[in-house]
N, C-alpha and C. Protein backbone atom coordinates (compact mmCIF):
# COMPACT_ATOMS: atom_id res chain seq x y z
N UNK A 1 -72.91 21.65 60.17
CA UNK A 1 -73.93 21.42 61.18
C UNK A 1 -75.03 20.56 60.56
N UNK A 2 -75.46 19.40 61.31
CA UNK A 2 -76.53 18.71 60.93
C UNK A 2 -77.84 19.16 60.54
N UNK A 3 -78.79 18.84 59.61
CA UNK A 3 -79.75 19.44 59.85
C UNK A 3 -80.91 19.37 60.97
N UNK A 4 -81.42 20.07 61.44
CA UNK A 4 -82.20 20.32 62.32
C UNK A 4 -83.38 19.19 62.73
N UNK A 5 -83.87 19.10 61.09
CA UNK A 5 -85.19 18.10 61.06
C UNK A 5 -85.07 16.87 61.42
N UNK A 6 -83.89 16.28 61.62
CA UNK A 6 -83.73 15.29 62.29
C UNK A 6 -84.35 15.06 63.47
N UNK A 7 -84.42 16.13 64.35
CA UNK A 7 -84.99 16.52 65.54
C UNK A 7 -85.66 16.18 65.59
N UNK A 8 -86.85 16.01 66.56
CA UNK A 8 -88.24 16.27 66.87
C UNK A 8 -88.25 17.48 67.59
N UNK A 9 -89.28 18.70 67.68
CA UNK A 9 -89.59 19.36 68.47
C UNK A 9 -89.91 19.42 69.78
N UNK A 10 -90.41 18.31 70.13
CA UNK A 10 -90.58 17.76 71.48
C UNK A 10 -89.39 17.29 71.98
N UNK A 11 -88.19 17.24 71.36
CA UNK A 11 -86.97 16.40 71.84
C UNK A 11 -86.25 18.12 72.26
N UNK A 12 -86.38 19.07 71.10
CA UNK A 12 -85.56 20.46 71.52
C UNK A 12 -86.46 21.30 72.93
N UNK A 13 -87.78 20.73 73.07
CA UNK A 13 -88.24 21.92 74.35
C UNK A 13 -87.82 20.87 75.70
N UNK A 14 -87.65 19.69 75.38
CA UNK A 14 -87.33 18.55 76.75
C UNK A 14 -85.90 19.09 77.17
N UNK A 15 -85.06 19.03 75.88
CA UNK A 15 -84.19 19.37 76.40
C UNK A 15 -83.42 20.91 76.45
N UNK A 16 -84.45 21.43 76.41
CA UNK A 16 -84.30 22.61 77.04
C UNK A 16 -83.86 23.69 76.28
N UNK A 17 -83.85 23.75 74.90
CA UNK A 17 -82.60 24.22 73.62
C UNK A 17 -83.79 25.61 73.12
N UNK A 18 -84.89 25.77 73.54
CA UNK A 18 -85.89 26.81 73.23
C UNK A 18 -85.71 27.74 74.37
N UNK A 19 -85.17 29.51 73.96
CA UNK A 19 -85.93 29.87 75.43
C UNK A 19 -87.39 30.23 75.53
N UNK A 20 -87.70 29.99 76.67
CA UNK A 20 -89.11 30.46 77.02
C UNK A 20 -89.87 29.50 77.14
N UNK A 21 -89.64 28.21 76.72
CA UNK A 21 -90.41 27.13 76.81
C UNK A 21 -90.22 26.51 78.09
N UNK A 22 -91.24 25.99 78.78
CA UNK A 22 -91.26 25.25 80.39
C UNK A 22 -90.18 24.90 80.44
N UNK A 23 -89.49 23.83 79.42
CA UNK A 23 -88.26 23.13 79.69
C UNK A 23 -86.81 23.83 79.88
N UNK A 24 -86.80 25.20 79.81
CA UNK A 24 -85.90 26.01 79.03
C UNK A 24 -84.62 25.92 80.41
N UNK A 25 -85.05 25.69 81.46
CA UNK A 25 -83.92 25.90 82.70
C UNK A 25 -83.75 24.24 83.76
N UNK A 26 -84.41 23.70 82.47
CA UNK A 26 -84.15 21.87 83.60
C UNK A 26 -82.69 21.50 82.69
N UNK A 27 -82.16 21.55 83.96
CA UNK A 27 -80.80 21.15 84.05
C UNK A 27 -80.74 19.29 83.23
N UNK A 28 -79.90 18.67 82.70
CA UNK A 28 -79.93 17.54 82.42
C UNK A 28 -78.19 17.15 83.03
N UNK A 29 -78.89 16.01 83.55
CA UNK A 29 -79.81 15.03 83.80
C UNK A 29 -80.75 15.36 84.54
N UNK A 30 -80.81 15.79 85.41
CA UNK A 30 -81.55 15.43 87.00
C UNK A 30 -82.27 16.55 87.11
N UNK A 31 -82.39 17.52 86.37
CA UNK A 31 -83.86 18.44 86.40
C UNK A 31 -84.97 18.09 86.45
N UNK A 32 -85.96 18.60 86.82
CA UNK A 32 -87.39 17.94 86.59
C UNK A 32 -88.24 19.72 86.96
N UNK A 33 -89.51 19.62 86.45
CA UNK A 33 -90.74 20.84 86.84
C UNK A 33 -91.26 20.12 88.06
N UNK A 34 -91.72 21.12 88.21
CA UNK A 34 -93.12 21.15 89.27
C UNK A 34 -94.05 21.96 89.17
N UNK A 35 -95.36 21.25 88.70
CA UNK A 35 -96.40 21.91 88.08
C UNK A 35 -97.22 21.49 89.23
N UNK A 36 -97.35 23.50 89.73
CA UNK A 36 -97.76 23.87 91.15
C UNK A 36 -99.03 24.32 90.90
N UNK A 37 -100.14 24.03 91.26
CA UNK A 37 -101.47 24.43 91.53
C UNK A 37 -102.08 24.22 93.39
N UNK A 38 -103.40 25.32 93.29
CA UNK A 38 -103.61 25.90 94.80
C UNK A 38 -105.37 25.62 94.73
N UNK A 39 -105.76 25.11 95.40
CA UNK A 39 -107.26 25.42 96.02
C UNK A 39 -107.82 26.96 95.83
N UNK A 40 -109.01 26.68 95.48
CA UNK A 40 -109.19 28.44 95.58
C UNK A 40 -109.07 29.29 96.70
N UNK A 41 -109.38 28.38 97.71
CA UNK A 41 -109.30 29.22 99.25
C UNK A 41 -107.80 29.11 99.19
N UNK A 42 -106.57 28.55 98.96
CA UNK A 42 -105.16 28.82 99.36
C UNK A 42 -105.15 29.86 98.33
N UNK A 43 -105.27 30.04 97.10
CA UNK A 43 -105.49 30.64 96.17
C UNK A 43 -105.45 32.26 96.58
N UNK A 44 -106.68 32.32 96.94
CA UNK A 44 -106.75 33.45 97.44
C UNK A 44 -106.35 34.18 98.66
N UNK A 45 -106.39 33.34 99.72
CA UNK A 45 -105.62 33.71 101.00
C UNK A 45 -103.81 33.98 100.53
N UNK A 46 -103.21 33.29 99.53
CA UNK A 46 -102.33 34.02 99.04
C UNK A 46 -102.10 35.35 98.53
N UNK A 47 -103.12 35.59 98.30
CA UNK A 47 -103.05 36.33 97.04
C UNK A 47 -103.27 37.87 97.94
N UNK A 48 -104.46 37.23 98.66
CA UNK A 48 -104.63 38.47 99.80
C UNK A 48 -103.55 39.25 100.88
N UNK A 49 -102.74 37.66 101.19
CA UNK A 49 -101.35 37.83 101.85
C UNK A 49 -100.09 38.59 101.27
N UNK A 50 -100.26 38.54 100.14
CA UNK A 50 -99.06 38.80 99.22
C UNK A 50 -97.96 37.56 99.74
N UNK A 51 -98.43 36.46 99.79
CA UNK A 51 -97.47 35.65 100.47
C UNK A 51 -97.14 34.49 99.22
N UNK A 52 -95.97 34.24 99.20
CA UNK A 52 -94.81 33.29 98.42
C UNK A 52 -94.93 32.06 98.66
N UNK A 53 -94.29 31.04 98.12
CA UNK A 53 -94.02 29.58 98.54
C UNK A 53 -93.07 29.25 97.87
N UNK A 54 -92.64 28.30 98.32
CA UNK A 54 -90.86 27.78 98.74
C UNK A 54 -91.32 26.31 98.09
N UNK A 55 -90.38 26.08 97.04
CA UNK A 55 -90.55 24.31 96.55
C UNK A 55 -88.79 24.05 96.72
N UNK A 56 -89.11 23.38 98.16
CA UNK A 56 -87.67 22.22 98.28
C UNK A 56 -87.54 20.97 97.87
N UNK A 57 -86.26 20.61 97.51
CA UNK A 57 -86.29 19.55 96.63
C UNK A 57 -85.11 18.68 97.42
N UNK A 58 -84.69 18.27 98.14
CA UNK A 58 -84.19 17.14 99.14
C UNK A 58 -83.28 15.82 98.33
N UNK A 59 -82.22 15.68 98.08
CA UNK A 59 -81.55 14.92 97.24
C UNK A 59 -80.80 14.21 98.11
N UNK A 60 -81.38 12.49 97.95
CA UNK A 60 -80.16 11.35 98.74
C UNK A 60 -80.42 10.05 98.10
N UNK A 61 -80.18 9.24 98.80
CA UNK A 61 -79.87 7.63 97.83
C UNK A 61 -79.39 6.96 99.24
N UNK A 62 -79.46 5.89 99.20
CA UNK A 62 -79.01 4.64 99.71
C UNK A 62 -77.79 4.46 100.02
N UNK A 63 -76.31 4.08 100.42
CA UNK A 63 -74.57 4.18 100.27
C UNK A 63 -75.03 2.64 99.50
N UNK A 64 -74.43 3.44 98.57
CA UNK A 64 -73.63 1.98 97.78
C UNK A 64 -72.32 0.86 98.84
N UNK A 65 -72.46 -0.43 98.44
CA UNK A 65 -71.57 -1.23 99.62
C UNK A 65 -70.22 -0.61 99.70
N UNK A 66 -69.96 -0.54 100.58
CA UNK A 66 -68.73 -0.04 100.96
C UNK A 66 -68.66 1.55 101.48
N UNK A 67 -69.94 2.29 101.26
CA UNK A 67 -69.96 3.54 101.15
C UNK A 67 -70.79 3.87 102.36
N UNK A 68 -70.98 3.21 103.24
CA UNK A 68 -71.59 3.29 103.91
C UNK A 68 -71.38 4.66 104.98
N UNK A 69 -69.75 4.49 105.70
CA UNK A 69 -69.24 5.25 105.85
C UNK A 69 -69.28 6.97 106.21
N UNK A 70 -70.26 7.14 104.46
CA UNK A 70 -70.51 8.53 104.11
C UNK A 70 -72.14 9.13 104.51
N UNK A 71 -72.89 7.87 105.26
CA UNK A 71 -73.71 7.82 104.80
C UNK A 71 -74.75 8.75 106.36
N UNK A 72 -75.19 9.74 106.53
CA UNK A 72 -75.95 10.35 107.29
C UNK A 72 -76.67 9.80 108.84
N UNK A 73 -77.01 10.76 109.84
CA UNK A 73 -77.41 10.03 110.50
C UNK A 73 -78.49 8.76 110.44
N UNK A 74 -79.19 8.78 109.47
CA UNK A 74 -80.46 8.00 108.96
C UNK A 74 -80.03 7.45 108.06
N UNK A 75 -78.59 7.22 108.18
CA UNK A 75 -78.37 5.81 106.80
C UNK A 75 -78.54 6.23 105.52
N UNK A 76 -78.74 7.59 104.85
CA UNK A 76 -78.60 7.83 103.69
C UNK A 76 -77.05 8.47 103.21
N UNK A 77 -77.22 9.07 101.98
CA UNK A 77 -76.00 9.76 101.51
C UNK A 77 -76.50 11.14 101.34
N UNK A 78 -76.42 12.10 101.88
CA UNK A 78 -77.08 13.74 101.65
C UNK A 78 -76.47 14.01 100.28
N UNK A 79 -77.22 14.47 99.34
CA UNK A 79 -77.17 14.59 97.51
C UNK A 79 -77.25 15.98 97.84
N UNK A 80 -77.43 16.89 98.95
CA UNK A 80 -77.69 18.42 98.57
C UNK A 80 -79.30 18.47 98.37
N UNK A 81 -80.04 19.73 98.46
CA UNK A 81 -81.33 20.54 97.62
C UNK A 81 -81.14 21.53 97.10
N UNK A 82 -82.57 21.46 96.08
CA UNK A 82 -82.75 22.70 95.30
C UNK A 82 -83.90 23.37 96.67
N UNK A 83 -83.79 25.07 96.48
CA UNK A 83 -84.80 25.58 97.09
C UNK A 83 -85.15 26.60 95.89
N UNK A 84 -86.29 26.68 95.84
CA UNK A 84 -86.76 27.87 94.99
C UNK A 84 -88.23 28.69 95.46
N UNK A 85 -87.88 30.14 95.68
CA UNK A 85 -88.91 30.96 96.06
C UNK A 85 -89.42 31.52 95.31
N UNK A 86 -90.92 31.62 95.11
CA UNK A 86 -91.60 32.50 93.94
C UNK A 86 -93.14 32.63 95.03
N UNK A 87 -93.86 33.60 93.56
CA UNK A 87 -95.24 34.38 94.39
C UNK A 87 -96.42 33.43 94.16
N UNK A 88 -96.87 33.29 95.41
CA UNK A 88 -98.17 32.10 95.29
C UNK A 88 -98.64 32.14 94.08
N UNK A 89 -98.83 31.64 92.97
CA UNK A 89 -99.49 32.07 92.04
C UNK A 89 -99.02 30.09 91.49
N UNK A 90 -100.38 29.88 90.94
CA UNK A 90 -99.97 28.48 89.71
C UNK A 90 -99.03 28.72 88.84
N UNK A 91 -97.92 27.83 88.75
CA UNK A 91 -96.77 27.70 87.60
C UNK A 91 -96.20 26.17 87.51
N UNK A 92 -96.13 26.82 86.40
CA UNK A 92 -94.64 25.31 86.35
C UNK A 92 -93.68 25.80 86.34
N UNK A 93 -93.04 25.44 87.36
CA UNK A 93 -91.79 25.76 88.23
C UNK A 93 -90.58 24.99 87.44
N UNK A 94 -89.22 25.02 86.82
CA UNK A 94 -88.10 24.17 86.60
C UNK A 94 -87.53 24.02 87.58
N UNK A 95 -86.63 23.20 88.01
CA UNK A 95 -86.19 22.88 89.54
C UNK A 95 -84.53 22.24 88.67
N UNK A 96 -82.90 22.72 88.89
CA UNK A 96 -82.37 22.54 88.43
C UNK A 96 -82.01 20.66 88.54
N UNK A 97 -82.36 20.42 89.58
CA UNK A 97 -81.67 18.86 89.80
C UNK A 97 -79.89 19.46 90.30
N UNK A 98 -79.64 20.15 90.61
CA UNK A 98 -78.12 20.43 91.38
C UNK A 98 -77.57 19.79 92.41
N UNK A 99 -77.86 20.18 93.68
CA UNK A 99 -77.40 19.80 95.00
C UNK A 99 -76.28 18.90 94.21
N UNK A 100 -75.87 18.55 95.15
CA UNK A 100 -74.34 17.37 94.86
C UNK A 100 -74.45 16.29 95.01
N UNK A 101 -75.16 16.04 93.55
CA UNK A 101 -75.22 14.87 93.15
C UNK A 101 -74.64 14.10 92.20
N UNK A 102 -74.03 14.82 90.95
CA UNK A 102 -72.57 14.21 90.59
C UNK A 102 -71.44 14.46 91.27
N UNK A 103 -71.16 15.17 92.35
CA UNK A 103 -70.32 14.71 93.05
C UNK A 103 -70.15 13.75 94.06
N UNK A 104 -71.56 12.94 94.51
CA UNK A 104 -71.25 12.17 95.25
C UNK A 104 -72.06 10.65 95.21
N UNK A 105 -72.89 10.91 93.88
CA UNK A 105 -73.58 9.43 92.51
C UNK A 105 -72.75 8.30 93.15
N UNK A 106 -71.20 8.52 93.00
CA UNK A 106 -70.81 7.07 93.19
C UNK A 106 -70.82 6.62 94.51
N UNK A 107 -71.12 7.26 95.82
CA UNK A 107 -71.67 6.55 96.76
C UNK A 107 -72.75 5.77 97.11
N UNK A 108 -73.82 6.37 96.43
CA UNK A 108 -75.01 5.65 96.22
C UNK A 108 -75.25 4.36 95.53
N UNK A 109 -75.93 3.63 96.21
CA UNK A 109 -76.78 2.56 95.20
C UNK A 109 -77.02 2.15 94.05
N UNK A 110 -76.55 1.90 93.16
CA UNK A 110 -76.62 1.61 91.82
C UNK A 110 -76.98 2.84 91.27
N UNK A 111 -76.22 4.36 91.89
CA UNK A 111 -76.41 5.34 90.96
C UNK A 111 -77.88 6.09 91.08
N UNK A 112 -78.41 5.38 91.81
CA UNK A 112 -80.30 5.56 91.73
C UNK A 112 -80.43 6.45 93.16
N UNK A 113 -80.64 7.81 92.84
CA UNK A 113 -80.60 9.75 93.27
C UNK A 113 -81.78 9.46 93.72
N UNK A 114 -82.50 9.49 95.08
CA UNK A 114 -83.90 9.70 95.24
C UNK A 114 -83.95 11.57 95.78
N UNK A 115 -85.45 11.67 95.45
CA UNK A 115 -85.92 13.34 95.68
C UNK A 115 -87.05 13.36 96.71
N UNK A 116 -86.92 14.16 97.51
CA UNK A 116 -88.12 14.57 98.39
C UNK A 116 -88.34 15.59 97.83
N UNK A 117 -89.76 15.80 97.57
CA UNK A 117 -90.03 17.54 97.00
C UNK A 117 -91.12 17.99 98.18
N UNK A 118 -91.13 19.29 98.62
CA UNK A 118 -91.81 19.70 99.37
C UNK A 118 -92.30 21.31 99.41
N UNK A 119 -93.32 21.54 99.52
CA UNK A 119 -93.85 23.02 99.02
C UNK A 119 -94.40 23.88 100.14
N UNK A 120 -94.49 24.39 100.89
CA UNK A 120 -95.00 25.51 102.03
C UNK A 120 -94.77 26.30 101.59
N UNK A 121 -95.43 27.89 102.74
CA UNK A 121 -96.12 28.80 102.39
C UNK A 121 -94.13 29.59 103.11
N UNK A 122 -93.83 30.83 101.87
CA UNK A 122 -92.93 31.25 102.38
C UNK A 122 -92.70 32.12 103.68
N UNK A 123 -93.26 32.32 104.19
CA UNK A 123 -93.84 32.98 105.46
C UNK A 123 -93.28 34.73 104.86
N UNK A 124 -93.90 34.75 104.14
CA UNK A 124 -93.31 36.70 104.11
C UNK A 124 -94.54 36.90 105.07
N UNK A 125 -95.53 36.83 105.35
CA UNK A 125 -96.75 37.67 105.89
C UNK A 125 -96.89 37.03 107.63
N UNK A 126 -95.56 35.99 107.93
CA UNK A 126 -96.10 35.91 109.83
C UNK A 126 -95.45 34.55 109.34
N UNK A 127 -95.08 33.82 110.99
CA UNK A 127 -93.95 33.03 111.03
C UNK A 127 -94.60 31.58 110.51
N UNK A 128 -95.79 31.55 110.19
CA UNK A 128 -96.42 29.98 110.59
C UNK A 128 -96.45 29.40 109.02
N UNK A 129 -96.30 28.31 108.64
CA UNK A 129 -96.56 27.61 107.45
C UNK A 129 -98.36 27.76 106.94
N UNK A 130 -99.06 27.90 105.73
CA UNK A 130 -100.49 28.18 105.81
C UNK A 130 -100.84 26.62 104.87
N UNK A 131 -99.69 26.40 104.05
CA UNK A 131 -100.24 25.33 102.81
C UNK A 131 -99.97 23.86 103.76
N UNK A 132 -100.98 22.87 103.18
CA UNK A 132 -101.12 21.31 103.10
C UNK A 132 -100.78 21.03 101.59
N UNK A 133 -99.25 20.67 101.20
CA UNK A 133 -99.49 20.13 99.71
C UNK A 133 -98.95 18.97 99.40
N UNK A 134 -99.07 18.68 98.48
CA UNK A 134 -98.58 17.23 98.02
C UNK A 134 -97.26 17.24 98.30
N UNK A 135 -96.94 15.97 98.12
CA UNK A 135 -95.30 15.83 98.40
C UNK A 135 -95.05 14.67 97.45
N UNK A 136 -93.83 14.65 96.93
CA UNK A 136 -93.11 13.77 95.76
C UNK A 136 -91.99 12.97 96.50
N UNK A 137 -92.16 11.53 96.89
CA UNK A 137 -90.93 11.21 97.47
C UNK A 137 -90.79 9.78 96.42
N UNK A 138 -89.41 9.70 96.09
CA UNK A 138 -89.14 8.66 95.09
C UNK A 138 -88.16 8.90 94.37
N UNK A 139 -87.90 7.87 93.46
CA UNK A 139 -86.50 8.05 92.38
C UNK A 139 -86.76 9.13 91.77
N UNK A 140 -85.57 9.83 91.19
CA UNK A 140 -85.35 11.39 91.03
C UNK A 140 -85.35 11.28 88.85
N UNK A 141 -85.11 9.41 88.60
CA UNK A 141 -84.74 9.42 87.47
C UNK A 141 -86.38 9.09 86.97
N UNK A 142 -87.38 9.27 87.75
CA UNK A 142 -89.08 9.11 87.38
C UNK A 142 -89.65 9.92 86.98
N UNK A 143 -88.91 11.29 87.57
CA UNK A 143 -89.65 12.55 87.44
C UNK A 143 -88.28 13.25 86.55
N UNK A 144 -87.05 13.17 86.59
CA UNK A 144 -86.11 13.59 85.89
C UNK A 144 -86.76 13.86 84.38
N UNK A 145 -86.48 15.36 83.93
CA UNK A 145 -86.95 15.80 82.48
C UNK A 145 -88.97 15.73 82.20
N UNK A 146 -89.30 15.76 83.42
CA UNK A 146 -90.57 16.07 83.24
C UNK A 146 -91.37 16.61 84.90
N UNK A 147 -92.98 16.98 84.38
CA UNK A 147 -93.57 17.51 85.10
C UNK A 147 -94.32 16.95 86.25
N UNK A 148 -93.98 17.26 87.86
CA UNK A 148 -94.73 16.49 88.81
C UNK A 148 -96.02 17.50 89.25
N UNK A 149 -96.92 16.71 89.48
CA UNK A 149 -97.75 17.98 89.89
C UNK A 149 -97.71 17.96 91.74
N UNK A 150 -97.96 19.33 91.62
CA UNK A 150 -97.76 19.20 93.37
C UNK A 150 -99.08 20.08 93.31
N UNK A 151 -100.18 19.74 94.69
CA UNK A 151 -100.91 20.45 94.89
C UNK A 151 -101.36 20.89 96.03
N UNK A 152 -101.84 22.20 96.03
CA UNK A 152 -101.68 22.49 97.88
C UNK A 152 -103.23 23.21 98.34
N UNK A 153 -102.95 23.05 99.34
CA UNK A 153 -104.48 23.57 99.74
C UNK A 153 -104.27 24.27 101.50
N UNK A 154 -105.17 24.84 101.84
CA UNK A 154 -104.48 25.60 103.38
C UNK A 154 -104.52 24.62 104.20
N UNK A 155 -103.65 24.55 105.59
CA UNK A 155 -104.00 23.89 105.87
C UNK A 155 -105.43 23.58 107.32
N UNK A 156 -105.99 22.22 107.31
CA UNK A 156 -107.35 22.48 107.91
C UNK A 156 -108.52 22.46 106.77
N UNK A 157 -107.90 22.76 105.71
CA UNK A 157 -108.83 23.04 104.53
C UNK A 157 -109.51 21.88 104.18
């Protein structure tokens, strides 16, 4: 076995080889975080709620020529999402990069995976959405192996 020091340390938590470290569950390639922060008023109206939020992650691309075929009502190629539920609270979230996207890369566009990321309120406490948050729409290989920040606030706020 090689030695270690070859490494950089920053190269073993990126790619994920530490447990416990942020990076420890991003899938490679196409993993990425989401480093989730809240307004103090969403903040706390969570917190009061005991209420969750949901970070969806939306995976498509362009049809590569010829692929058109495969390609959705809106002209894309559906890559699959990640959904992940956790308790309102600030984190950095890992998000695997899954949905089916090496299974279906070679339809797309020069290979180039775009991501919608999107964050609302999980409704455990009543049917209605409460958060306004950022949203990430763009190539998936920008944010791939690192942290987007998403930020949310109620909405009206």
């Amino acid at each position: 076995m090689p030695p270690i020091r070859s490494v950089s340390l920053a190269a073993i938590v990126v790619a994920g080889l530490v447990p416990g470290t942020a990076g420890a569950d991003i899938a490679a390639p196409w993993g990425f975080e989401v480093d989730l922060s809240f307004s103090q008023a969403a903040a706390s109206k969570l917190q009061a709620l005991k209420e969750g939020v949901v970070i969806a992650a939306y995976y498509s691309g362009e049809p590569a020529p010829g692929a058109e075929e495969h390609a959705d009502q809106i002209g894309m190629i559906d890559l699959g999402e990640d959904r992940t539920e956790r308790d309102g609270e600030p984190a950095t979230v890992a998000i695997p990069g899954k949905g089916d996207i090496e299974a279906k890369l070679h339809w797309v566009k020069d290979g180039e995976p775009l991501v919608n990321i999107n964050v609302y309120s999980a409704r455990r406490s009543g049917p209605d959405n409460l958060l306004d948050c950022d949203v990430y729409d763009g190539p998936l290989k920008a944010i791939a192996g690192s942290a987007t920040k998403i930020g949310c606030k109620l909405i009206g706020e």
